[in-house]
C-alpha atoms as a PDB file:
ATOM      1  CA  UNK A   1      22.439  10.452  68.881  1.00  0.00           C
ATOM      2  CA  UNK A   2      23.722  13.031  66.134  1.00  0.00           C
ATOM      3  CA  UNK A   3      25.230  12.100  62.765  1.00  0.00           C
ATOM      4  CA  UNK A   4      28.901  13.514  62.493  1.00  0.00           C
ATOM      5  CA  UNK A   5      29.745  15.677  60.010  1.00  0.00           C
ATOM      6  CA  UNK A   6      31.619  12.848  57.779  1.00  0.00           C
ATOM      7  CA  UNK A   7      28.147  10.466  58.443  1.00  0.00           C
ATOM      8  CA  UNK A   8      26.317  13.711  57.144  1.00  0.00           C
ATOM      9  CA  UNK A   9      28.613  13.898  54.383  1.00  0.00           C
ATOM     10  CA  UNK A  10      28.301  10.481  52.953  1.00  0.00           C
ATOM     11  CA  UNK A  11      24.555  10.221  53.329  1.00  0.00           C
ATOM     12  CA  UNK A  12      24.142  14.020  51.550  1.00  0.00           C
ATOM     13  CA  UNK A  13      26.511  12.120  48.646  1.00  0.00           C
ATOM     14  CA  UNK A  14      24.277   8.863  48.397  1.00  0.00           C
ATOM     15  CA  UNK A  15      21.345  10.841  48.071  1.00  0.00           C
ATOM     16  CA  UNK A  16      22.721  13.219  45.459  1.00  0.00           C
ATOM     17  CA  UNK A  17      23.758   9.889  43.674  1.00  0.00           C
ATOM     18  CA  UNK A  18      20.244   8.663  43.810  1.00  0.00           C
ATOM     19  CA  UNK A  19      18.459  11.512  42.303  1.00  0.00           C
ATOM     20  CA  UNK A  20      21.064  11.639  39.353  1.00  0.00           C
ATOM     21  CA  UNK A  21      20.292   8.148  38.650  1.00  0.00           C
ATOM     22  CA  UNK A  22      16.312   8.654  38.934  1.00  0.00           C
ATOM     23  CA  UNK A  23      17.130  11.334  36.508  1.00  0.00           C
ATOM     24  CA  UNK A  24      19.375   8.806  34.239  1.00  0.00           C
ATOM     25  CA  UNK A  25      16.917   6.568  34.465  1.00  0.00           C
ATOM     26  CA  UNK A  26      13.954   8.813  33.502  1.00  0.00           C
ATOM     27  CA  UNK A  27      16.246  10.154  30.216  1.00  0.00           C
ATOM     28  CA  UNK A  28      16.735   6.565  28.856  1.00  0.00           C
ATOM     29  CA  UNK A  29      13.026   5.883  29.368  1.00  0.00           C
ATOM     30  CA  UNK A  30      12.246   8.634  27.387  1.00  0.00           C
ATOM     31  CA  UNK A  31      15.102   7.929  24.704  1.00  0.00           C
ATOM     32  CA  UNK A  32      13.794   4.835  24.123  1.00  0.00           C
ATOM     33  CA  UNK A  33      10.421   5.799  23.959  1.00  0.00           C
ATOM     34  CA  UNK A  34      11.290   8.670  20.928  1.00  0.00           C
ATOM     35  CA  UNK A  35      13.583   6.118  19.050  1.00  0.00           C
ATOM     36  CA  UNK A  36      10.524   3.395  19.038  1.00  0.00           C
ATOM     37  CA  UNK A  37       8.337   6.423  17.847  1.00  0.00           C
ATOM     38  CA  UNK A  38      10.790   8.065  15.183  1.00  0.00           C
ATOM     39  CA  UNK A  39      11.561   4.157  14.080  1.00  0.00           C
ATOM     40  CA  UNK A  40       7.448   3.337  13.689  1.00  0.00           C
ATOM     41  CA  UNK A  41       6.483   5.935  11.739  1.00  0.00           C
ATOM     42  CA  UNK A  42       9.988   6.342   9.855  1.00  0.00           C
ATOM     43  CA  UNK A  43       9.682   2.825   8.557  1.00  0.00           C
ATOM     44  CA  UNK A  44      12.677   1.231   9.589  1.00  0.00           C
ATOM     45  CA  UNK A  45      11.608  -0.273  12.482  1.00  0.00           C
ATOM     46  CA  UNK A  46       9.212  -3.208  13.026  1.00  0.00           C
ATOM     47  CA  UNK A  47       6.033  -1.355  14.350  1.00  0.00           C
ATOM     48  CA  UNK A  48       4.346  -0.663  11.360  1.00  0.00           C
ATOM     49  CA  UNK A  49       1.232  -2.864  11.114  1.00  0.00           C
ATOM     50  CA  UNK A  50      -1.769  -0.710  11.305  1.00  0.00           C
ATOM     51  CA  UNK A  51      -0.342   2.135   9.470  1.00  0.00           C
ATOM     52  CA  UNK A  52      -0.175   0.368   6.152  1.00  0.00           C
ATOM     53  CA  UNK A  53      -3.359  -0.014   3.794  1.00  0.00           C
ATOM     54  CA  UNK A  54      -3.635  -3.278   1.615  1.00  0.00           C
ATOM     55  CA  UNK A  55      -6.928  -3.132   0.916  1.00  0.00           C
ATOM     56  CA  UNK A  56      -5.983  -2.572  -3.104  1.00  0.00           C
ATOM     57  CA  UNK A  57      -5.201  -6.459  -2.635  1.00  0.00           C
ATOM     58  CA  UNK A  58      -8.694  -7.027  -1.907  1.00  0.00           C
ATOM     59  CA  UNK A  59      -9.873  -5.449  -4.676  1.00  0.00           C
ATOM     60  CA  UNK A  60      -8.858  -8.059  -7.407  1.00  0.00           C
ATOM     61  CA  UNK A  61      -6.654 -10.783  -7.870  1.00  0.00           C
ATOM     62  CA  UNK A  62      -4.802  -9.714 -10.957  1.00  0.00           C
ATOM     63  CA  UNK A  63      -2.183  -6.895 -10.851  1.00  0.00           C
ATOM     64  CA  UNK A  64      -2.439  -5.377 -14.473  1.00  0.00           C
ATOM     65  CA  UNK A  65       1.458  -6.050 -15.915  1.00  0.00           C
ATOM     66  CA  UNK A  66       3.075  -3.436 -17.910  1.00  0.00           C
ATOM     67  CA  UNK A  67      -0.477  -0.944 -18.389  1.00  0.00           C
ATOM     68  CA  UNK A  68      -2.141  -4.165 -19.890  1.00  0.00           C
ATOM     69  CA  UNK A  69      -1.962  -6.000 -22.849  1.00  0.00           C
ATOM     70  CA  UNK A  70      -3.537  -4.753 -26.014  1.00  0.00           C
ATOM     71  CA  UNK A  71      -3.745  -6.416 -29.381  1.00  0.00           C
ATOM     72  CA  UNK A  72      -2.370  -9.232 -28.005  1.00  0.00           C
ATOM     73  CA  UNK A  73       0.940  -6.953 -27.321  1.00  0.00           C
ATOM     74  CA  UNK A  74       2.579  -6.538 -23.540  1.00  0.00           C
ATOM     75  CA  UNK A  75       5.108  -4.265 -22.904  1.00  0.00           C
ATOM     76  CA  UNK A  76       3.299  -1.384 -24.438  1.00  0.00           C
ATOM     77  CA  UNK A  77       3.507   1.003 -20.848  1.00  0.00           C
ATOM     78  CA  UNK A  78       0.768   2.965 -23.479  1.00  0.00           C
ATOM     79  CA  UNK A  79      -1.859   5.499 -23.033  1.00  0.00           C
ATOM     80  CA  UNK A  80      -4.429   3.045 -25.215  1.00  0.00           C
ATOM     81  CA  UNK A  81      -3.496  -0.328 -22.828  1.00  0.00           C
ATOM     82  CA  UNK A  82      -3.933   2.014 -19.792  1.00  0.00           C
ATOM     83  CA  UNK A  83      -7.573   3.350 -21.381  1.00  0.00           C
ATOM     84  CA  UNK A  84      -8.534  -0.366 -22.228  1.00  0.00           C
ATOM     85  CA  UNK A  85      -7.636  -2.106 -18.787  1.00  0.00           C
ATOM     86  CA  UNK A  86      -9.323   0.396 -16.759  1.00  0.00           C
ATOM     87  CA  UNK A  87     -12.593  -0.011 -19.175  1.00  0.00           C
ATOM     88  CA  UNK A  88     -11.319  -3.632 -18.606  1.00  0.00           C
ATOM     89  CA  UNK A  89     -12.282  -3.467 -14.882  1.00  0.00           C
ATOM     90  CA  UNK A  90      -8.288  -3.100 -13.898  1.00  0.00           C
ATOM     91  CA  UNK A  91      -8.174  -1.152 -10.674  1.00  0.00           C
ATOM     92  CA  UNK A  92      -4.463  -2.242  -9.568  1.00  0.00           C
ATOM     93  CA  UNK A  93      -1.471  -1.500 -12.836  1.00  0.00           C
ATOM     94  CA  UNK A  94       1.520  -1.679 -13.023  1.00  0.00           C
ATOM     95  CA  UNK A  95       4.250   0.194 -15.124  1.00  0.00           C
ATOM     96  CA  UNK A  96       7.822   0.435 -16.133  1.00  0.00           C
ATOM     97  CA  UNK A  97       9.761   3.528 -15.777  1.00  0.00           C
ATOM     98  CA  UNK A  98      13.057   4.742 -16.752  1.00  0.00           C
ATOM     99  CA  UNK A  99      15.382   8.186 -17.081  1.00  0.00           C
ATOM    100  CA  UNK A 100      15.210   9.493 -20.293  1.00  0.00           C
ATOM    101  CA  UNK A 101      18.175  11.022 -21.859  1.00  0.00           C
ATOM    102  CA  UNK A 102      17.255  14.648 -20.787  1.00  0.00           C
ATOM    103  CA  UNK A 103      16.100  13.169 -17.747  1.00  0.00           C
ATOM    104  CA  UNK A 104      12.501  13.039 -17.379  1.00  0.00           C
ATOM    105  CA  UNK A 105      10.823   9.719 -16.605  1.00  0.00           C
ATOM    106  CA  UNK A 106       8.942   8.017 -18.827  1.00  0.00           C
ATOM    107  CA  UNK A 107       7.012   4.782 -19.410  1.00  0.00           C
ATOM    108  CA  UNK A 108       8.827   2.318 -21.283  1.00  0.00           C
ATOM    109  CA  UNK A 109      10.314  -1.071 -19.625  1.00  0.00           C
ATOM    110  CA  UNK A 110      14.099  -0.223 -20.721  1.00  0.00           C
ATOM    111  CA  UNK A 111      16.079   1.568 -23.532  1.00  0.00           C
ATOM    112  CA  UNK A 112      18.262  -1.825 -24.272  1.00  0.00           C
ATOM    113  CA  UNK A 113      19.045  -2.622 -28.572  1.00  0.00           C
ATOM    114  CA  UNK A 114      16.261  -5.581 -28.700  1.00  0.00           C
ATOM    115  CA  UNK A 115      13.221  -3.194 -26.893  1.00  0.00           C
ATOM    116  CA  UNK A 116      13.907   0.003 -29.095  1.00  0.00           C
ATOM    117  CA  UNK A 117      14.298  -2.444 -32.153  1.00  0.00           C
ATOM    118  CA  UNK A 118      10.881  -4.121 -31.330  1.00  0.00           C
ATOM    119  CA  UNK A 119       8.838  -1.240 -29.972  1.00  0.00           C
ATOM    120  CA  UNK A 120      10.157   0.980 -32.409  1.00  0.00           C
ATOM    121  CA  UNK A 121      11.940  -0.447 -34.346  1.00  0.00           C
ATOM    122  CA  UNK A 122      14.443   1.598 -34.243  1.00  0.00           C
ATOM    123  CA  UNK A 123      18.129  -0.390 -35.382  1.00  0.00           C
ATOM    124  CA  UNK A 124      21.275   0.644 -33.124  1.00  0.00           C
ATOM    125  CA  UNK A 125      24.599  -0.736 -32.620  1.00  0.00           C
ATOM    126  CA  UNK A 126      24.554   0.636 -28.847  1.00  0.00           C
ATOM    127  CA  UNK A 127      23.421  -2.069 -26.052  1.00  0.00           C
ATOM    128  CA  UNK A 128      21.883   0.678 -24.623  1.00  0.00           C
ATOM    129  CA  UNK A 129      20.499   3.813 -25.558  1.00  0.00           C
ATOM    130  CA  UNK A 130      17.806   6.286 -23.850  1.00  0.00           C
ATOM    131  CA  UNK A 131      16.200   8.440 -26.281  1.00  0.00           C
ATOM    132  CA  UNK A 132      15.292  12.285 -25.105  1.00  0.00           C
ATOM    133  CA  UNK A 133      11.955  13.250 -24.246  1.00  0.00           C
ATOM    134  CA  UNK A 134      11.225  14.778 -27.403  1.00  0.00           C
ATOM    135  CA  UNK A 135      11.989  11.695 -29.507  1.00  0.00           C
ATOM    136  CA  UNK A 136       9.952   9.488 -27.396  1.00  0.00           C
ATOM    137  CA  UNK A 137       6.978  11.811 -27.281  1.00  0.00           C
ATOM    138  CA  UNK A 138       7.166  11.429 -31.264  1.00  0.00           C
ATOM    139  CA  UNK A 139       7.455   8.221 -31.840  1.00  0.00           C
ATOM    140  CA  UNK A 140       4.347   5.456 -31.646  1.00  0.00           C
ATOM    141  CA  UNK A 141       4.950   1.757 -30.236  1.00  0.00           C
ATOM    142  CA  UNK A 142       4.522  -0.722 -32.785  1.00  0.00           C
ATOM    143  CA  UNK A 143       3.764   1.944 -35.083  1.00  0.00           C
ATOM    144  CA  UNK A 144       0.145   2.897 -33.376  1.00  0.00           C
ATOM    145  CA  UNK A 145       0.320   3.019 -30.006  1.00  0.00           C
ATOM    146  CA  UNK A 146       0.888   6.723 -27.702  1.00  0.00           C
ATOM    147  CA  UNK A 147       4.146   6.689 -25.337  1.00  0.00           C
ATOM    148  CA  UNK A 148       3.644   8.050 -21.465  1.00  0.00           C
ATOM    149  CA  UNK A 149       5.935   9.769 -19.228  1.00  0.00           C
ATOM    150  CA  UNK A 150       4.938   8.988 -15.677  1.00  0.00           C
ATOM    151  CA  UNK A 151       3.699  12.709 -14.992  1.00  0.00           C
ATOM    152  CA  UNK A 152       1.146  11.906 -17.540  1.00  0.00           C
ATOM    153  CA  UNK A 153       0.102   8.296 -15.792  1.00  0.00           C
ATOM    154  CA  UNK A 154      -0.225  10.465 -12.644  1.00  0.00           C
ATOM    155  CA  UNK A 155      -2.481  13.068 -14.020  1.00  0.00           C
ATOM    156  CA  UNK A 156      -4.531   9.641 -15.072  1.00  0.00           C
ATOM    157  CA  UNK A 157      -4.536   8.893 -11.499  1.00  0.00           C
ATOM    158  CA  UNK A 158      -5.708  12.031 -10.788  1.00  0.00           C
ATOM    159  CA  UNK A 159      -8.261  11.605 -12.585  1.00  0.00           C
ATOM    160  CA  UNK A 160      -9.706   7.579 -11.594  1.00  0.00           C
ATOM    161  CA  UNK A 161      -9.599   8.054  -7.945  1.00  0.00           C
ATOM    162  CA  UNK A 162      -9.930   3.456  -6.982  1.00  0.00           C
ATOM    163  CA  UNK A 163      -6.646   3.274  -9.223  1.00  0.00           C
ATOM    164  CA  UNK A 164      -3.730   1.647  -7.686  1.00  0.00           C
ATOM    165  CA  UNK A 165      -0.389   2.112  -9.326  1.00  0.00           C
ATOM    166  CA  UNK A 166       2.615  -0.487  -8.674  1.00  0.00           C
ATOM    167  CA  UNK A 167       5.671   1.084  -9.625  1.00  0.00           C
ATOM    168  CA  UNK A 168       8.499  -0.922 -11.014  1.00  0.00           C
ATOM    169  CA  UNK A 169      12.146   1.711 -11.543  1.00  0.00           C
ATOM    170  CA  UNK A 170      14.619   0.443 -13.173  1.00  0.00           C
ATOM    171  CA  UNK A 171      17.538   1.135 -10.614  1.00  0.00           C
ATOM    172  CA  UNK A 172      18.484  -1.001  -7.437  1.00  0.00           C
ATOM    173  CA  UNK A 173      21.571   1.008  -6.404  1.00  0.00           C
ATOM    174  CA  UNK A 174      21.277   3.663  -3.632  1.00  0.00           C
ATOM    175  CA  UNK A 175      22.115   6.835  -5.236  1.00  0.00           C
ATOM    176  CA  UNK A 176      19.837   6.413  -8.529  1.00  0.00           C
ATOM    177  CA  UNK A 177      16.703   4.640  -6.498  1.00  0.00           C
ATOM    178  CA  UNK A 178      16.893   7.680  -4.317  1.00  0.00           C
ATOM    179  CA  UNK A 179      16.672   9.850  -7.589  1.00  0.00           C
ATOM    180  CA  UNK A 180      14.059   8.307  -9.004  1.00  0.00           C
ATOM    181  CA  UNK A 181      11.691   8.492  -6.352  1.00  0.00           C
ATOM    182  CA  UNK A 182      12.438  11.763  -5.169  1.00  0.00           C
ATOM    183  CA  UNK A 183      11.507  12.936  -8.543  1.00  0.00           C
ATOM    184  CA  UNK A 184       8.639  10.645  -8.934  1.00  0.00           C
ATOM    185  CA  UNK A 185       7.595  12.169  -5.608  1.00  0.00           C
ATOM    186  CA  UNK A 186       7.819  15.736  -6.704  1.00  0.00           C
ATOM    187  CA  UNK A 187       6.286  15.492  -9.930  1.00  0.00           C
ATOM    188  CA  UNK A 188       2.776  13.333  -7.746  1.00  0.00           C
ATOM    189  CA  UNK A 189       3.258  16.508  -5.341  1.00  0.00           C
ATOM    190  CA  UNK A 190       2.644  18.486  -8.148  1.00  0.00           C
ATOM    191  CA  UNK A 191      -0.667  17.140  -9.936  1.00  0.00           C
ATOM    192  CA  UNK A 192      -2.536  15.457  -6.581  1.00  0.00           C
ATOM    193  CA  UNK A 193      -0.266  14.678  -3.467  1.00  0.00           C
ATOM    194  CA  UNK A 194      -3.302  12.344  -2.697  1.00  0.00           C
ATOM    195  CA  UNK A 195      -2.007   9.738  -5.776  1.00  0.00           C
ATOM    196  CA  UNK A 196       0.966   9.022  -3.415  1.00  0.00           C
ATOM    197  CA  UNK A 197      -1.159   7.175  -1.253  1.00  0.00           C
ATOM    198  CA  UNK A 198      -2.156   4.739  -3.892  1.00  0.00           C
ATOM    199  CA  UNK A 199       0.945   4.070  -5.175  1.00  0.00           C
ATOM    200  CA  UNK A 200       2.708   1.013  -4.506  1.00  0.00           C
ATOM    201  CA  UNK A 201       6.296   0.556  -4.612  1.00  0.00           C
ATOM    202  CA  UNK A 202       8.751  -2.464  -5.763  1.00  0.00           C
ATOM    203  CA  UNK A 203      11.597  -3.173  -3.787  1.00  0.00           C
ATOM    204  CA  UNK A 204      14.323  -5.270  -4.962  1.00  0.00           C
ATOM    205  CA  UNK A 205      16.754  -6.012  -2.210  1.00  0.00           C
ATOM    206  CA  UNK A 206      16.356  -5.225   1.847  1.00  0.00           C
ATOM    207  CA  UNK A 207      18.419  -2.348   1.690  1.00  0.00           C
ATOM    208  CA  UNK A 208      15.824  -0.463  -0.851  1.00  0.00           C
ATOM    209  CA  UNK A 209      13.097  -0.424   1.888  1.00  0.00           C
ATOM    210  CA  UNK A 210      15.119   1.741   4.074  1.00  0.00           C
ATOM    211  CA  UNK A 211      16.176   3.947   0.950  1.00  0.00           C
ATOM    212  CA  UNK A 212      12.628   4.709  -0.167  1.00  0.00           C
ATOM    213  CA  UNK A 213      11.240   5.295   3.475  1.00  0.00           C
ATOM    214  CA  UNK A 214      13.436   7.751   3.915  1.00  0.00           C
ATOM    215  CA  UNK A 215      11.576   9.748   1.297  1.00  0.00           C
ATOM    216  CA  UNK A 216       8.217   9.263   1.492  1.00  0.00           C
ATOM    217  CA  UNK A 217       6.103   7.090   4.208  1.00  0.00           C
ATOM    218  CA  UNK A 218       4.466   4.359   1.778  1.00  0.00           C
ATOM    219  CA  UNK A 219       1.068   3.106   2.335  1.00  0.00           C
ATOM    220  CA  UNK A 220       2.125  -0.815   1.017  1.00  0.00           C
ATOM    221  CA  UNK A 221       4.838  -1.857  -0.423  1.00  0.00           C
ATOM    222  CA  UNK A 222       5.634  -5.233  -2.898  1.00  0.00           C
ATOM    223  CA  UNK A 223       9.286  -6.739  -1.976  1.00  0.00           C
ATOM    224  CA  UNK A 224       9.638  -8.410  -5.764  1.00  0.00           C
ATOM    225  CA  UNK A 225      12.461 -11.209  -6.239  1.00  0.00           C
ATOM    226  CA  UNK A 226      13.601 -11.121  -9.811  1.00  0.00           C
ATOM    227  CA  UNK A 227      16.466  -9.493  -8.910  1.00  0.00           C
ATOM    228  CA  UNK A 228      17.329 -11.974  -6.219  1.00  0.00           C
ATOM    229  CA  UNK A 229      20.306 -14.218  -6.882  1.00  0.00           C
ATOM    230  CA  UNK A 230      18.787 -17.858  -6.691  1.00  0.00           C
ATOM    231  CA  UNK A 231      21.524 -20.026  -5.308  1.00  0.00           C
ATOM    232  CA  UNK A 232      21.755 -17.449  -2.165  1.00  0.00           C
ATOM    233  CA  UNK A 233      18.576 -16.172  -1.486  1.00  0.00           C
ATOM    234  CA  UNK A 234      16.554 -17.400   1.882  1.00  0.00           C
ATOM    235  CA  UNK A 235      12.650 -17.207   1.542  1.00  0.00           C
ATOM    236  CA  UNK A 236      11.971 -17.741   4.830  1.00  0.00           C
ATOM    237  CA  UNK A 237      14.139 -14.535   5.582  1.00  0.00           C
ATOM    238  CA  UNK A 238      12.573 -12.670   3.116  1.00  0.00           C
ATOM    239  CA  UNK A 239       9.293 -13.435   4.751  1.00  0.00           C
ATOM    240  CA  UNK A 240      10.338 -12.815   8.534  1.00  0.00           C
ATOM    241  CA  UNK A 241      12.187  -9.379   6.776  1.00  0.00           C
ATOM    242  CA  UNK A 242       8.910  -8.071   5.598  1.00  0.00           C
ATOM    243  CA  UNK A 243       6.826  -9.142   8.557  1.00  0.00           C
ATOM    244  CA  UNK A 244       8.995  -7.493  10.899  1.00  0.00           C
ATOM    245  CA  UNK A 245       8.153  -3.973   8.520  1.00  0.00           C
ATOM    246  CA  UNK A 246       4.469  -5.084   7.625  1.00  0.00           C
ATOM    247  CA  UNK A 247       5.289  -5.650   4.071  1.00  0.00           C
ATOM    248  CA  UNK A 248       2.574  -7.932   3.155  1.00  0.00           C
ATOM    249  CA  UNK A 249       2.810  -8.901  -0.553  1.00  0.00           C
ATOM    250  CA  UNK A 250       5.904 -10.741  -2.087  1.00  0.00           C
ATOM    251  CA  UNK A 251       6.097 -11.550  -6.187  1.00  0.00           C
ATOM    252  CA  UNK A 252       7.795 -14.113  -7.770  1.00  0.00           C
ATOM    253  CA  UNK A 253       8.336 -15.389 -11.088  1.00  0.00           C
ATOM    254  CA  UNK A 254       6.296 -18.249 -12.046  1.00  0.00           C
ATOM    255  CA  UNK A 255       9.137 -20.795 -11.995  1.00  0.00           C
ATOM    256  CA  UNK A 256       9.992 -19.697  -8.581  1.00  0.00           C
ATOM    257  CA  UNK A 257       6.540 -20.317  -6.940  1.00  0.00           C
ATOM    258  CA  UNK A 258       5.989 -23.467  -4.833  1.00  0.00           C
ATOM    259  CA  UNK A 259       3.425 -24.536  -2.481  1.00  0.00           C
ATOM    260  CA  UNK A 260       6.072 -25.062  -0.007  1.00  0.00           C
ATOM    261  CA  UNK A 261       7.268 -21.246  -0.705  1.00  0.00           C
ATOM    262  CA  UNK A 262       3.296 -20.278  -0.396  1.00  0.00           C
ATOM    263  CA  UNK A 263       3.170 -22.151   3.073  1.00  0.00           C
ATOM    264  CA  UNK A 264       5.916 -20.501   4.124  1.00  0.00           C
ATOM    265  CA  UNK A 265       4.560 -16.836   3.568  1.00  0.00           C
ATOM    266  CA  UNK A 266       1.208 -17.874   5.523  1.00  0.00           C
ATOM    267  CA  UNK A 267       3.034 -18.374   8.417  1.00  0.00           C
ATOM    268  CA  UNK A 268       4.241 -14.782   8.359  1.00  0.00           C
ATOM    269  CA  UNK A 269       1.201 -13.197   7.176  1.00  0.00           C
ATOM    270  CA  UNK A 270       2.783 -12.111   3.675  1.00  0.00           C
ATOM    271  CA  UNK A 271       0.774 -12.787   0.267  1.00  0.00           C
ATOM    272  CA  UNK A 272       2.502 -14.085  -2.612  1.00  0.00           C
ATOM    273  CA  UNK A 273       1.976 -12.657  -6.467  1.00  0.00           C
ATOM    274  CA  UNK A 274       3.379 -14.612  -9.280  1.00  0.00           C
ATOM    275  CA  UNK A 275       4.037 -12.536 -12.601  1.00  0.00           C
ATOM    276  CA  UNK A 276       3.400 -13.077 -15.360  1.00  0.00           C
ATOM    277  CA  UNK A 277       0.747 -15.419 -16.119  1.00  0.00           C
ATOM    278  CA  UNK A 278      -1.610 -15.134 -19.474  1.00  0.00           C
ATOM    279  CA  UNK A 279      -3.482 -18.513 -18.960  1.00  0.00           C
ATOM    280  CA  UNK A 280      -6.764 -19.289 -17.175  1.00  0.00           C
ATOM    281  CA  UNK A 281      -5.401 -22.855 -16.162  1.00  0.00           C
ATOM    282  CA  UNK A 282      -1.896 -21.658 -14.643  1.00  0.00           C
ATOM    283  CA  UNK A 283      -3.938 -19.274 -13.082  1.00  0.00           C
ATOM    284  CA  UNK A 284      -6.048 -21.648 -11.081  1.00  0.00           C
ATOM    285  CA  UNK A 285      -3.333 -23.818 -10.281  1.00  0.00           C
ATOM    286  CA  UNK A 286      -1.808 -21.028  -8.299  1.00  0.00           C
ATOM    287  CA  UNK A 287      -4.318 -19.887  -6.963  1.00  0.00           C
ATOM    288  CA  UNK A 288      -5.639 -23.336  -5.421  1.00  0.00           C
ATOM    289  CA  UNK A 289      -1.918 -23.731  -4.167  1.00  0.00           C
ATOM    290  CA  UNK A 290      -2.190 -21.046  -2.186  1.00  0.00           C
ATOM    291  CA  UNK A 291      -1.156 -17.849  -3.978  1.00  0.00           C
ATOM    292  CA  UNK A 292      -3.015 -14.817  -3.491  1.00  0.00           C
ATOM    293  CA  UNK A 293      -2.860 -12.957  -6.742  1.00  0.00           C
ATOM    294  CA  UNK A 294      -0.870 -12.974 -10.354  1.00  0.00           C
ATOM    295  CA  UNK A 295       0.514 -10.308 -12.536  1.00  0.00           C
ATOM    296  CA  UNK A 296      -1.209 -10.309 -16.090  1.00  0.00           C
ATOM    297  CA  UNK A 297      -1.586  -8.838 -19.418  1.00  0.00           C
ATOM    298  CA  UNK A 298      -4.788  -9.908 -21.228  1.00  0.00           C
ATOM    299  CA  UNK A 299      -6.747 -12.121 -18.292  1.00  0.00           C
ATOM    300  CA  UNK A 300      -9.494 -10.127 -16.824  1.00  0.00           C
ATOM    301  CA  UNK A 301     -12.697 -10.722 -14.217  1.00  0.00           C
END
């Protein structure tokens, strides 16, 4: 028996209508195969784990606060605290970094009336005031001690290849976070693009992850909760957030840790770091609780 023309018709149709949807089908496969691929290596997806390196948490359990303590000072973010906790045995420091007036950063943890007045003591009626590169290149903290900008901690870096930096900025709102560490990236680019590799960035809020991925493909990254409101915050979604984008190491202030807080990070693989703790006691109460690390100034191995 022969198909009539209209039988012919329909089955030509159904066939054309198969092949288009093989070819639908094949598309969307392929979609969804360059989104998961553009999404794991971007950073804002969950696929990450494997591409990260943590083994700076390995190498010690302190995180050297602020360059280090030195003469029983913090807060110094100074060439000679630098010098001393790497003789020290420090492998993993941490500094504070802020805008200048002229716009170049440099070490110091803010510009505010009662950090100029004590570091420099330098008297102003301004809550706030930056000083220009110049004037912080010539003045001394506490009278003896020699400022940084950051392009000199990275030529430092450079120079002590098993140093890990953690970098704590200043800003948690889009526009200046993205400033900071574009610069930050261009002046690393421009003494060893290596360095970038060991550095370590803070994040204060979910939204910074996605802002500082989109710049620069970090090797680890610290989500750190100071800036968290208390009475809303969820630590349980804080740790499922940074599992799902292999961040493994959380800090907290000391009066924020808790063993049930320390159980809670286990379960999602994430380590917690607890800043900023100066005595050998506190120290081994944490860490027999359950914390993996702590933030210091003067203890050492």
């Amino acid at each position: 028996m022969t198909m009539t023309p209209i039988i012919k018709d329909k089955c030509k149709g159904f066939d054309i209508f198969v092949r288009i949807s093989a070819v639908l089908f094949w598309i969307l496969v392929l979609s969804g195969i360059i989104w998961l691929a553009v999404h794991a290596f971007s950073g804002k997806g969950v696929f990450r784990r494997g591409s990260r390196d943590y083994s700076w948490t390995e190498n010690s359990i302190y995180i050297c606060h602020a360059l280090g303590g030195i003469d029983d000072r913090a807060y110094t973010n100074s060439r000679e605290a630098l010098e001393r906790s790497y003789e020290k045995g420090y492998r993993n420091i941490e500094t504070d970094f802020e805008y200048s007036s002229d716009g170049e950063l440099v070490l110091i943890h803010n510009f505010k009336k009662k950090t100029l007045k004590e570091l420099f003591s330098i008297e102003t009626e301004e809550e706030e005031m930056p000083l220009s590169l110049s004037e912080f290149r010539s003045l001394k903290v506490y009278g003896e001690y020699t400022t940084m900008t950051l392009e000199e901690l990275f030529s430092f870096m450079a120079d002590h290849k098993d140093m890990y930096l953690i970098l704590d900025g200043k800003y948690d709102d889009e526009a200046m976070v993205k400033k900071e560490y574009s610069d930050l990236i261009k002046l690393a680019g421009g003494k060893d693009p290596e360095i970038l590799n060991r550095m370590v960035p803070q994040i204060y809020n979910e939204s910074m992850y996605d802002w500082i991925q989109e710049l620069y493909d970090w090797k680890s990254v610290i989500f750190t909760w100071y800036k968290l409101d208390d009475d809303t915050m969820d630590p349980e979604e804080i740790f499922k957030f940074c599992a799902e984008r292999d961040i493994r190491v959380c800090t907290m202030e000391d009066e924020k840790e808790n063993p049930l807080i320390d159980k809670t990070a286990g379960k999602y693989g994430v380590m917690v770091y607890v800043h900023t703790i100066n005595s050998e006691g506190r120290r081994d109460r944490l860490l027999s609780s359950g914390v993996h690390g702590i933030y210091t100034d003067f203890l050492y191995d």
